[in-house]
Protein backbone atom coordinates (compact mmCIF):
# COMPACT_ATOMS: atom_id res chain seq x y z
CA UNK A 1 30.10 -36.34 -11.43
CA UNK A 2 28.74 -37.54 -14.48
CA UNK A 3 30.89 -37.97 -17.84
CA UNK A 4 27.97 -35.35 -19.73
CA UNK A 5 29.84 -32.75 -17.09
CA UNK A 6 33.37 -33.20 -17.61
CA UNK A 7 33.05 -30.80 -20.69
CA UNK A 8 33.59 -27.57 -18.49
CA UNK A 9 32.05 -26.86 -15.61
CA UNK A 10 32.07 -24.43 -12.76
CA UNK A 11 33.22 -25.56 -8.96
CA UNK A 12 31.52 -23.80 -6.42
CA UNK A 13 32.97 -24.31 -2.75
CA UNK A 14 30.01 -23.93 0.08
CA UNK A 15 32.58 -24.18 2.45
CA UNK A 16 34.22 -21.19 1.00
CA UNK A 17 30.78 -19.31 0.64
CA UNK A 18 30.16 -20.05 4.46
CA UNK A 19 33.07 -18.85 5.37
CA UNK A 20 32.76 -15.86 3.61
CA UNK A 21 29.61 -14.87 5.11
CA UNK A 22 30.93 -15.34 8.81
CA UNK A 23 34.23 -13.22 7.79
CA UNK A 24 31.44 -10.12 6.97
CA UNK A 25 29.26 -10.75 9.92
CA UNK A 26 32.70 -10.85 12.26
CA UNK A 27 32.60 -6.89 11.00
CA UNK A 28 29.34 -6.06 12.42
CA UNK A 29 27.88 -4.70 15.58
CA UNK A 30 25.33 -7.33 16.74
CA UNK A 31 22.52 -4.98 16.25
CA UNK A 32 23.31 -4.45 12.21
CA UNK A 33 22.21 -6.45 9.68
CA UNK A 34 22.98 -8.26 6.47
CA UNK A 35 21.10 -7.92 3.52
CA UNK A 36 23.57 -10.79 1.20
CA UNK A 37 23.16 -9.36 -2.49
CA UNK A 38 22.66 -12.26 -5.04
CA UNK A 39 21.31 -11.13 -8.18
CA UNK A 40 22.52 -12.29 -11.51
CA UNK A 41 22.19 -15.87 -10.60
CA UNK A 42 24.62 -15.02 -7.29
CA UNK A 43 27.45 -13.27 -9.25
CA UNK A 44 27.42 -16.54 -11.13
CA UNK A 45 27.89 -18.74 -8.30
CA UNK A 46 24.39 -20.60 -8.37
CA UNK A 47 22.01 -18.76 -6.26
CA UNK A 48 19.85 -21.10 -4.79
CA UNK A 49 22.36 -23.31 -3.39
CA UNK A 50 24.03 -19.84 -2.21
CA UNK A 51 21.19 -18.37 -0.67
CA UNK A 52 20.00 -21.05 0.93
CA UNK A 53 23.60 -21.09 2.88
CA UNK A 54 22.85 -17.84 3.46
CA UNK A 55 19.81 -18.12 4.96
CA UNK A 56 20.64 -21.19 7.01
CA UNK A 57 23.49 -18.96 8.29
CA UNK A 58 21.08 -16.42 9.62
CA UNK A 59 20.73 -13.44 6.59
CA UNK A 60 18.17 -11.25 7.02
CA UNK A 61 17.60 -9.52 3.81
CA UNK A 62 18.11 -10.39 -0.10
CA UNK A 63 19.17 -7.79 -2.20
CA UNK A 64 18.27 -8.71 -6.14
CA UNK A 65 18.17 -6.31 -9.89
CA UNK A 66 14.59 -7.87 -10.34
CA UNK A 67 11.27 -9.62 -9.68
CA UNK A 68 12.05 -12.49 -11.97
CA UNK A 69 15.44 -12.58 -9.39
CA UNK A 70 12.83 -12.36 -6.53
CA UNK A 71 10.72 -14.71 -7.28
CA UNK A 72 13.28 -17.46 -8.44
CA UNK A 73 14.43 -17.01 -4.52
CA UNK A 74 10.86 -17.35 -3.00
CA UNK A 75 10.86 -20.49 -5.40
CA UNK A 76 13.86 -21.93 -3.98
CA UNK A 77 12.80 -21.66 -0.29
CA UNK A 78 13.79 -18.06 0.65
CA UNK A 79 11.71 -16.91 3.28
CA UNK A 80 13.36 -14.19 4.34
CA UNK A 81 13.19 -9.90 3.29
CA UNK A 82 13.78 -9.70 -0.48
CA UNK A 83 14.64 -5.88 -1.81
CA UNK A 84 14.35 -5.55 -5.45
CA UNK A 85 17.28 -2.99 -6.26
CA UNK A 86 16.42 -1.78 -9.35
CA UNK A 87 13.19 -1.63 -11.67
CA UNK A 88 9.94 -3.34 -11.32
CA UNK A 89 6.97 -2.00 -14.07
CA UNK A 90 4.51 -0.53 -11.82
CA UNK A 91 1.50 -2.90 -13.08
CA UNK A 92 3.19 -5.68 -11.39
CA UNK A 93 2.24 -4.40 -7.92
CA UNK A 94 0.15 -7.34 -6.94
CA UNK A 95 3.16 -9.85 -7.29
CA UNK A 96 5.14 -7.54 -5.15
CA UNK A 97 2.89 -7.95 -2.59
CA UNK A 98 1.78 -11.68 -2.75
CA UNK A 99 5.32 -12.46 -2.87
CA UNK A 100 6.02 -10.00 0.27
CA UNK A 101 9.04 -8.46 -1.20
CA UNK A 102 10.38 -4.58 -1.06
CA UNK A 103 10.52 -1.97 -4.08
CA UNK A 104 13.15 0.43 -4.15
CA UNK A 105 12.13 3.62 -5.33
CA UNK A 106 13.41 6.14 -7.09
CA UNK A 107 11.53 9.11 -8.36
CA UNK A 108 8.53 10.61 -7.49
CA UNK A 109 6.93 10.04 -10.57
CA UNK A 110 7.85 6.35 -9.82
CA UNK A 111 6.24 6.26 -6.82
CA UNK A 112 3.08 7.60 -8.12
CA UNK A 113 2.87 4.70 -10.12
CA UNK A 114 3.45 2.05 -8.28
CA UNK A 115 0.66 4.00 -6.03
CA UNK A 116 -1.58 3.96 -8.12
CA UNK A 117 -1.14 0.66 -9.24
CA UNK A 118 -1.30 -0.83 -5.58
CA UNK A 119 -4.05 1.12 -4.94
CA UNK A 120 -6.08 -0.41 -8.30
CA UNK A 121 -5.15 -4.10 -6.88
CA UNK A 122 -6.27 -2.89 -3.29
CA UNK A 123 -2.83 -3.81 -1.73
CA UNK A 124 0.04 -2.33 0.00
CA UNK A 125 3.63 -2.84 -1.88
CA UNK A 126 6.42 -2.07 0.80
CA UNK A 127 9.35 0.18 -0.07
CA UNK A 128 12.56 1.61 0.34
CA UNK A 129 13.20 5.06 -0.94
CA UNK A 130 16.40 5.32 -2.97
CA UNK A 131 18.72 8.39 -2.32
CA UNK A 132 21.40 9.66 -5.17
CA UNK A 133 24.01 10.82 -3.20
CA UNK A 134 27.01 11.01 -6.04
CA UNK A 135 26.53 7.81 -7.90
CA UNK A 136 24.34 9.38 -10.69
CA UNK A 137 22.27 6.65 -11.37
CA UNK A 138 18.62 6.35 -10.03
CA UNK A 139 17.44 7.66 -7.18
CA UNK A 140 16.12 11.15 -5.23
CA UNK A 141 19.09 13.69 -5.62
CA UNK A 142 20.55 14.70 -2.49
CA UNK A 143 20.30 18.15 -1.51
CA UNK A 144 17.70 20.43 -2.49
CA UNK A 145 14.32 21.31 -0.93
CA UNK A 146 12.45 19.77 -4.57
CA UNK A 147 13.80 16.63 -4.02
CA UNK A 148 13.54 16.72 -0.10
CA UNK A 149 9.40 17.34 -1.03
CA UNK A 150 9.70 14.94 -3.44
CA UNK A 151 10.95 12.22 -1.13
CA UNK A 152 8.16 13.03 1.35
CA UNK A 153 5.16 12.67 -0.99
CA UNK A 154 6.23 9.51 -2.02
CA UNK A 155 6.92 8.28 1.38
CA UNK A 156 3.42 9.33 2.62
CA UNK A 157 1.19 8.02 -1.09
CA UNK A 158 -1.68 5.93 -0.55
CA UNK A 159 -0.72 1.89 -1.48
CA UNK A 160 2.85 2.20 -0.31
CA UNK A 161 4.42 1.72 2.81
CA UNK A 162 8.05 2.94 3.72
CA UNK A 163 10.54 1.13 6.24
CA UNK A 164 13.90 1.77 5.10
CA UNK A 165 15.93 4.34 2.30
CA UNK A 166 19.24 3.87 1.02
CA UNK A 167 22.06 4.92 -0.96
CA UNK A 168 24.99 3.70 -3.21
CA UNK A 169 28.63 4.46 -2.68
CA UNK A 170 30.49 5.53 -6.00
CA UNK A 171 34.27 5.10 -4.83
CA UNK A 172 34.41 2.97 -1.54
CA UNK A 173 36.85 0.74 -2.78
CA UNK A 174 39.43 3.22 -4.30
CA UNK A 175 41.24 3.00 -0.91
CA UNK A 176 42.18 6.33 0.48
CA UNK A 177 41.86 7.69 -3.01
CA UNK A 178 38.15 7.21 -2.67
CA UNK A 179 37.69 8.53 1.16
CA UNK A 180 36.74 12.15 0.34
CA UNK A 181 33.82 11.53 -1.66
CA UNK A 182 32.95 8.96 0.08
CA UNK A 183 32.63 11.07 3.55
CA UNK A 184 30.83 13.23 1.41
CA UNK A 185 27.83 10.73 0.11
CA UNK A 186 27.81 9.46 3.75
CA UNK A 187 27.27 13.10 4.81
CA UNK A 188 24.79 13.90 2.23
CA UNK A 189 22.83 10.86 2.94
CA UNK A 190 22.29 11.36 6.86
CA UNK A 191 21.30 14.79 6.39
CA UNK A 192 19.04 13.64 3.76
CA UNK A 193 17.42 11.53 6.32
CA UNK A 194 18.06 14.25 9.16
CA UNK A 195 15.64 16.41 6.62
CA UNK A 196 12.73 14.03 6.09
CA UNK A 197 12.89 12.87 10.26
CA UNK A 198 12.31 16.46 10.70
CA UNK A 199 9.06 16.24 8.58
CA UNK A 200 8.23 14.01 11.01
CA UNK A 201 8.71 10.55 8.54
CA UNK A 202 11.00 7.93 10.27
CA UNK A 203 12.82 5.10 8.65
CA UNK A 204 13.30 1.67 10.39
CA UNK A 205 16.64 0.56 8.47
CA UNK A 206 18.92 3.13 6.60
CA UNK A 207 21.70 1.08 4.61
CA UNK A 208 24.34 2.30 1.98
CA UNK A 209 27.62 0.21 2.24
CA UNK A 210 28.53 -2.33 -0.15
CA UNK A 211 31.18 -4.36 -0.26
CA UNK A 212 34.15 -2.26 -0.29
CA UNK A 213 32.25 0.30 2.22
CA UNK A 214 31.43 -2.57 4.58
CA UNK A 215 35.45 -3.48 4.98
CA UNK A 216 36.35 -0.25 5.17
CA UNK A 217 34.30 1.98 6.60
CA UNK A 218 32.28 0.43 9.80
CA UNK A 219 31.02 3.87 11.07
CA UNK A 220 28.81 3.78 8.17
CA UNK A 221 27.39 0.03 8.85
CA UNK A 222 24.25 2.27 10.34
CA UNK A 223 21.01 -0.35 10.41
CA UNK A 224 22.04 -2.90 7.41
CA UNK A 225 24.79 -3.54 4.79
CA UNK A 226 24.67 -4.92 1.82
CA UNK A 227 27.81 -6.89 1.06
CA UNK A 228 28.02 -8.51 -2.60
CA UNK A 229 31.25 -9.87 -3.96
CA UNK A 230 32.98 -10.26 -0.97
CA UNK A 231 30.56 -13.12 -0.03
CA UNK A 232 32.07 -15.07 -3.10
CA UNK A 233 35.74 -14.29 -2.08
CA UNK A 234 36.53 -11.95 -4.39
CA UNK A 235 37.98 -8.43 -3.63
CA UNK A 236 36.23 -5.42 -4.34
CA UNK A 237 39.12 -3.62 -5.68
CA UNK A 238 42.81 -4.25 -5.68
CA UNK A 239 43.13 -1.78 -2.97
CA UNK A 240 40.81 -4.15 -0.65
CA UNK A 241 42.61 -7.13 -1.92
CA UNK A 242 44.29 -8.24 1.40
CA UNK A 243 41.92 -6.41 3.91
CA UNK A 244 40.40 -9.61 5.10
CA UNK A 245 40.71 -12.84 4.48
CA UNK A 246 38.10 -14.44 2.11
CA UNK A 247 37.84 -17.52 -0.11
CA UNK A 248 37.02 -17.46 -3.25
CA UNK A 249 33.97 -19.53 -3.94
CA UNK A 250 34.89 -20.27 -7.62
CA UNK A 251 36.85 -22.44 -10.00
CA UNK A 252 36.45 -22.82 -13.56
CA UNK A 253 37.27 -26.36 -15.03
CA UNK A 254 37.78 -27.67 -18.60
CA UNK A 255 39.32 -30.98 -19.98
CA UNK A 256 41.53 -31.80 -22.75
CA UNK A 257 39.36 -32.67 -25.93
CA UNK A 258 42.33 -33.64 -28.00
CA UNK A 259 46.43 -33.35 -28.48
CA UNK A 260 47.97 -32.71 -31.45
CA UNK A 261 51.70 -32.40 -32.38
CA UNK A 262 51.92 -29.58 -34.94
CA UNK A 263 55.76 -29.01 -37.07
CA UNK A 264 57.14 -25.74 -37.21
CA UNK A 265 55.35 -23.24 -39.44
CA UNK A 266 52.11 -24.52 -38.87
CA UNK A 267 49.14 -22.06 -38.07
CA UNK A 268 46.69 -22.68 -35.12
CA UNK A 269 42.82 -20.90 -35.34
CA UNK A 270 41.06 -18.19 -36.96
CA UNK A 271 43.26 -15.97 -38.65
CA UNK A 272 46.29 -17.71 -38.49
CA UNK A 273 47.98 -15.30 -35.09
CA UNK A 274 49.61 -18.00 -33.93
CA UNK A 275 52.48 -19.75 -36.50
CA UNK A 276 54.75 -22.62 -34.32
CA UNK A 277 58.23 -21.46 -34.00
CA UNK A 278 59.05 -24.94 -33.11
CA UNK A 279 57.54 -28.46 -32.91
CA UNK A 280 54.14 -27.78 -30.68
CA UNK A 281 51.94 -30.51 -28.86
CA UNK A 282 48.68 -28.34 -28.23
CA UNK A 283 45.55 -29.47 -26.49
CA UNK A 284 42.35 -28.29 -27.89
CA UNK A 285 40.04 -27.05 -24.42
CA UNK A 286 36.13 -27.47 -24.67
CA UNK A 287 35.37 -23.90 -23.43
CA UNK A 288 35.43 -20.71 -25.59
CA UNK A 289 33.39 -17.16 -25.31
CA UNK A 290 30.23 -19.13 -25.45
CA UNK A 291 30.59 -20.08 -22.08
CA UNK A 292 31.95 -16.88 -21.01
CA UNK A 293 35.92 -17.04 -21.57
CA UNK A 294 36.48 -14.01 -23.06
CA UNK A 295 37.92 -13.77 -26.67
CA UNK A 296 40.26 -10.72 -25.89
CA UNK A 297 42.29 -13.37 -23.49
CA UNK A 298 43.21 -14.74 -27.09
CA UNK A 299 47.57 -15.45 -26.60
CA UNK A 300 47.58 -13.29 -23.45
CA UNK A 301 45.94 -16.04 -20.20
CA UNK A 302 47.21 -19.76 -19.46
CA UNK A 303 45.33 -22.70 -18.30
CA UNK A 304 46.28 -24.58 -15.75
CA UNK A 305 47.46 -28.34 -16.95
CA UNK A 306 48.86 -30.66 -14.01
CA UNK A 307 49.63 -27.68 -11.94
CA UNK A 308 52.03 -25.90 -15.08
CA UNK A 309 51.18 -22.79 -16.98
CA UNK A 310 49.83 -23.85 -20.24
CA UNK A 311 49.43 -20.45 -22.53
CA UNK A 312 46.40 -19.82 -25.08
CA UNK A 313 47.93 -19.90 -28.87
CA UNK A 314 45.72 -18.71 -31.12
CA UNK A 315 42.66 -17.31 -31.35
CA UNK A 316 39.93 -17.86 -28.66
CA UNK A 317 37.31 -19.67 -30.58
CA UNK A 318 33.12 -19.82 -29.44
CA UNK A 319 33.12 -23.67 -28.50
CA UNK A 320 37.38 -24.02 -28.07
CA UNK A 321 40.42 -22.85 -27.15
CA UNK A 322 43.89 -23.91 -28.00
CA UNK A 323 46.89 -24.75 -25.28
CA UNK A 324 50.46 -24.92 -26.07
CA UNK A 325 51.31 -27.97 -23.88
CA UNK A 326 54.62 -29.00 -24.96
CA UNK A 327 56.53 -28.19 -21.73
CA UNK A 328 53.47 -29.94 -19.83
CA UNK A 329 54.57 -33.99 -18.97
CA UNK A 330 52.83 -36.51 -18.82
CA UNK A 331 50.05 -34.57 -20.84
CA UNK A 332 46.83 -36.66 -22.22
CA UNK A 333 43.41 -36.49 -23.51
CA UNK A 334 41.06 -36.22 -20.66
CA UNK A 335 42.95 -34.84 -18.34
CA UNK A 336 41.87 -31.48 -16.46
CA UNK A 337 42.76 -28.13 -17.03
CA UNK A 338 42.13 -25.68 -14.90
CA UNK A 339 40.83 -21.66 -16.69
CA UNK A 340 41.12 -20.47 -12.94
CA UNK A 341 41.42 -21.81 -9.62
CA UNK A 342 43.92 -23.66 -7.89
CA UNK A 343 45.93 -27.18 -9.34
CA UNK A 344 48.23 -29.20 -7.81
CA UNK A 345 49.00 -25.86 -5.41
CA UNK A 346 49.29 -23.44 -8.01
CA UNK A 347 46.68 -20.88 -8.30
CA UNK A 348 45.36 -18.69 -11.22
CA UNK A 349 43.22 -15.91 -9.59
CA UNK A 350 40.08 -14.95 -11.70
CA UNK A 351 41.43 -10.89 -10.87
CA UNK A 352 44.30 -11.87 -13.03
CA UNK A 353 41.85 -12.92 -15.94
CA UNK A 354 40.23 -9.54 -15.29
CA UNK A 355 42.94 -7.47 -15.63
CA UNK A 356 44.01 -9.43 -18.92
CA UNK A 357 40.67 -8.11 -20.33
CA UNK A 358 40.88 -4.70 -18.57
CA UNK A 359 37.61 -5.73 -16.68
CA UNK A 360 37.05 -6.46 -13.18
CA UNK A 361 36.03 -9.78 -11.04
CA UNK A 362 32.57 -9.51 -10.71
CA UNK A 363 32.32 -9.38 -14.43
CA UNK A 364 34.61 -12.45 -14.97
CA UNK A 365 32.41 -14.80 -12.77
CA UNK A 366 28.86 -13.10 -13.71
CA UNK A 367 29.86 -13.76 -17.33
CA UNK A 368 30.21 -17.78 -16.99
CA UNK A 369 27.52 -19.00 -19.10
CA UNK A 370 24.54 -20.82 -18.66
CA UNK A 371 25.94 -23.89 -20.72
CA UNK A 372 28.52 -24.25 -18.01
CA UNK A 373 27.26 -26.66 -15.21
CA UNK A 374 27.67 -25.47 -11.61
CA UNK A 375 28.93 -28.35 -9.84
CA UNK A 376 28.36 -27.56 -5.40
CA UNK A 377 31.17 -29.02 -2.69
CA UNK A 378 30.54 -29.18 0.78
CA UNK A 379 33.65 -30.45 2.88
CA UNK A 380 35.21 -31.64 0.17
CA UNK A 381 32.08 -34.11 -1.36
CA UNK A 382 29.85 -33.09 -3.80
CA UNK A 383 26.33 -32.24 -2.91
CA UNK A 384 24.69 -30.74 -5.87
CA UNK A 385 24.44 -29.58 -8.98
CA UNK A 386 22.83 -26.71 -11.69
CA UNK A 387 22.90 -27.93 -15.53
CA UNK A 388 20.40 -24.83 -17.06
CA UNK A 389 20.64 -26.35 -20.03
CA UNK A 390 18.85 -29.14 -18.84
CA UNK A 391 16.80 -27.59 -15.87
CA UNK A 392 18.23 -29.28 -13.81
CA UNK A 393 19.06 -29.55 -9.84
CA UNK A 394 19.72 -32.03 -8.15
């Protein structure tokens, strides 16, 4: 690794990714598939070097927000299905289709868009129809003859061509808390479909479990899941945190910048919180909420210095952080801290970072910035890396 990367940098284990995936597709029945959801940059994790193990590993579908998601894949060598899961302006039909990937939709008046854009550029956009069945976002609202028509029209218009519909689970991972209402989207969606393969429409893959669903609720696997944070080790919920065991893909690094010893009564950061009730050594950490550490984890996380607890003092800064070190030994400039992961056998989950901040995982590693290298491992030897500062892989 070069010295420009030892500021901080992010540690992403393929090992643990690969492992990950198998642990999901252990779940399945042979005949379901995997659609392995990376958008935002693969929860953080680097997505070409993660999709790419995906795809190796046999994936047959991409779920991403965008097109600008979709099309960084096809740039990266995906070959495989690619469903955009949220919004894609209509007038961009064309790239849809010269790029061969799959538009959910929505809304009828969506639909006739899109339509009528595909029809202008003389192509055919493939499509999924999105259901609402309780998660009261986008989608065709469950139940209802208007939105059963509604679904129909835009299954049958001119420039589109439907294989598959889907729907999004609210509560899955709220454990038996979550099961009612759960059994209830799962019943609403099949007799959504039940409706429209009456009308004589038929859909070649119907999908709705995410993460938590996929764990926990197999009857519902149906043609295709769509498993998200789980592929980067990370528990859906708290509830789901010992269901199976995954790895989590993910460590943050940092190094020390400098140690200072500090007498009692001295102040440390932006708005002087922190005052030393005794004679402090603190090491000054190159990482702040710039790169995504979170400024509310001001005095509440540690870091991770030769395998002891270090706590923040002070204020979280944009470029720095401060570490109370004095009960670290053998503490010196350069050496590595660790903001979560594992040192010298002690591990500092990113859920408890989460928690800290009253947020949950996915937020954590999706909010590591793009100043932060992402530095790959495979077996244990380094075999890429992502600097988007730079625009760089190698």
């Amino acid at each position: 690794m070069s010295e420009f990367l030892k500021r901080t940098w992010a540690e992403i284990d393929l090992n643990a990714i690969e492992g990950n995936y198998k642990q999901v597709r252990s779940l399945l029945a042979p005949n379901v598939k995997m659609m392995c959801v990376v958008k935002a940059d693969a929860y953080g994790h680097g997505v070409e070097f993660v999709a790419n193990t995906h795809q190796r590993l046999g994936a047959e579908w991409f779920g991403v927000s965008n097109i600008e998601e979709a099309l960084q894949l096809r740039r990266c060598g995906i070959i495989k299905p690619i469903l955009i899961l949220g919004y894609t302006p209509p007038e961009r039909a064309d790239e849809l289709y010269k790029l061969a990937l799959t538009q959910a939709v929505f809304s009828l008046e969506y639909a006739q868009e899109l339509s009528e854009a595909a029809i202008k550029y003389r192509v055919n956009v493939n499509i999924h129809l999105k259901v609402d069945t309780g998660m009261g976002r986008i989608g065709f609202v469950s139940g209802g003859l208007q939105s059963l028509d509604e679904a129909e029209k835009a299954y049958l218009m001119q420039g589109l061509s439907c294989e598959g519909i889907f729907t999004h689970f609210a509560v899955a991972d709220d454990g038996y808390a979550g099961r009612d209402y759960t059994l209830r989207q799962f019943a609403d969606f099949k007799a959504f479909i039940a409706a429209l393969e009456a009308r004589g429409l038929s859909f070649k893959l119907r999908h709705c479990c995410n993460s938590a669903a996929t764990i926990a609720y197999s009857e519902m696997h149906l043609d295709m899941v769509r498993p998200g944070i789980i592929l980067y080790g990370l528990a859906p919920s708290e509830k789901l945190l010992k269901a199976i065991p995954f790895l989590p893909a993910m460590q943050l690094r940092t190094v020390i910048s400098m140690l200072k010893t500090i007498p009692a009564g001295s102040s440390v950061s932006y708005g002087r919180l922190f005052v030393a009730e005794r004679q402090t050594v603190t090491a000054t950490v190159p990482i702040g909420y710039a790169d995504g550490y979170p400024r509310p984890l001001s005095g509440k996380m540690d870091m991770l210095v030769n395998g002891i607890a270090a706590p923040i003092i002070g204020r979280i800064c944009m470029d720095q952080t401060i570490l109370d070190v004095t009960d670290v030994p053998e503490v010196k400039s350069g050496m590595q801290v660790t903001v979560f992961g594992t040192d010298k056998g002690v591990t500092l989950p990113v859920d408890r970072l989460a928690a800290c901040t009253g947020t949950i995982n996915y937020e954590m590693v999706c909010l590591i910035g793009k100043r932060v290298p992402r530095i790959f491992y495979k077996d244990g030897n380094e075999v890429g890396q992502v600097n988007y500062i730079l625009d760089t892989k190698v």
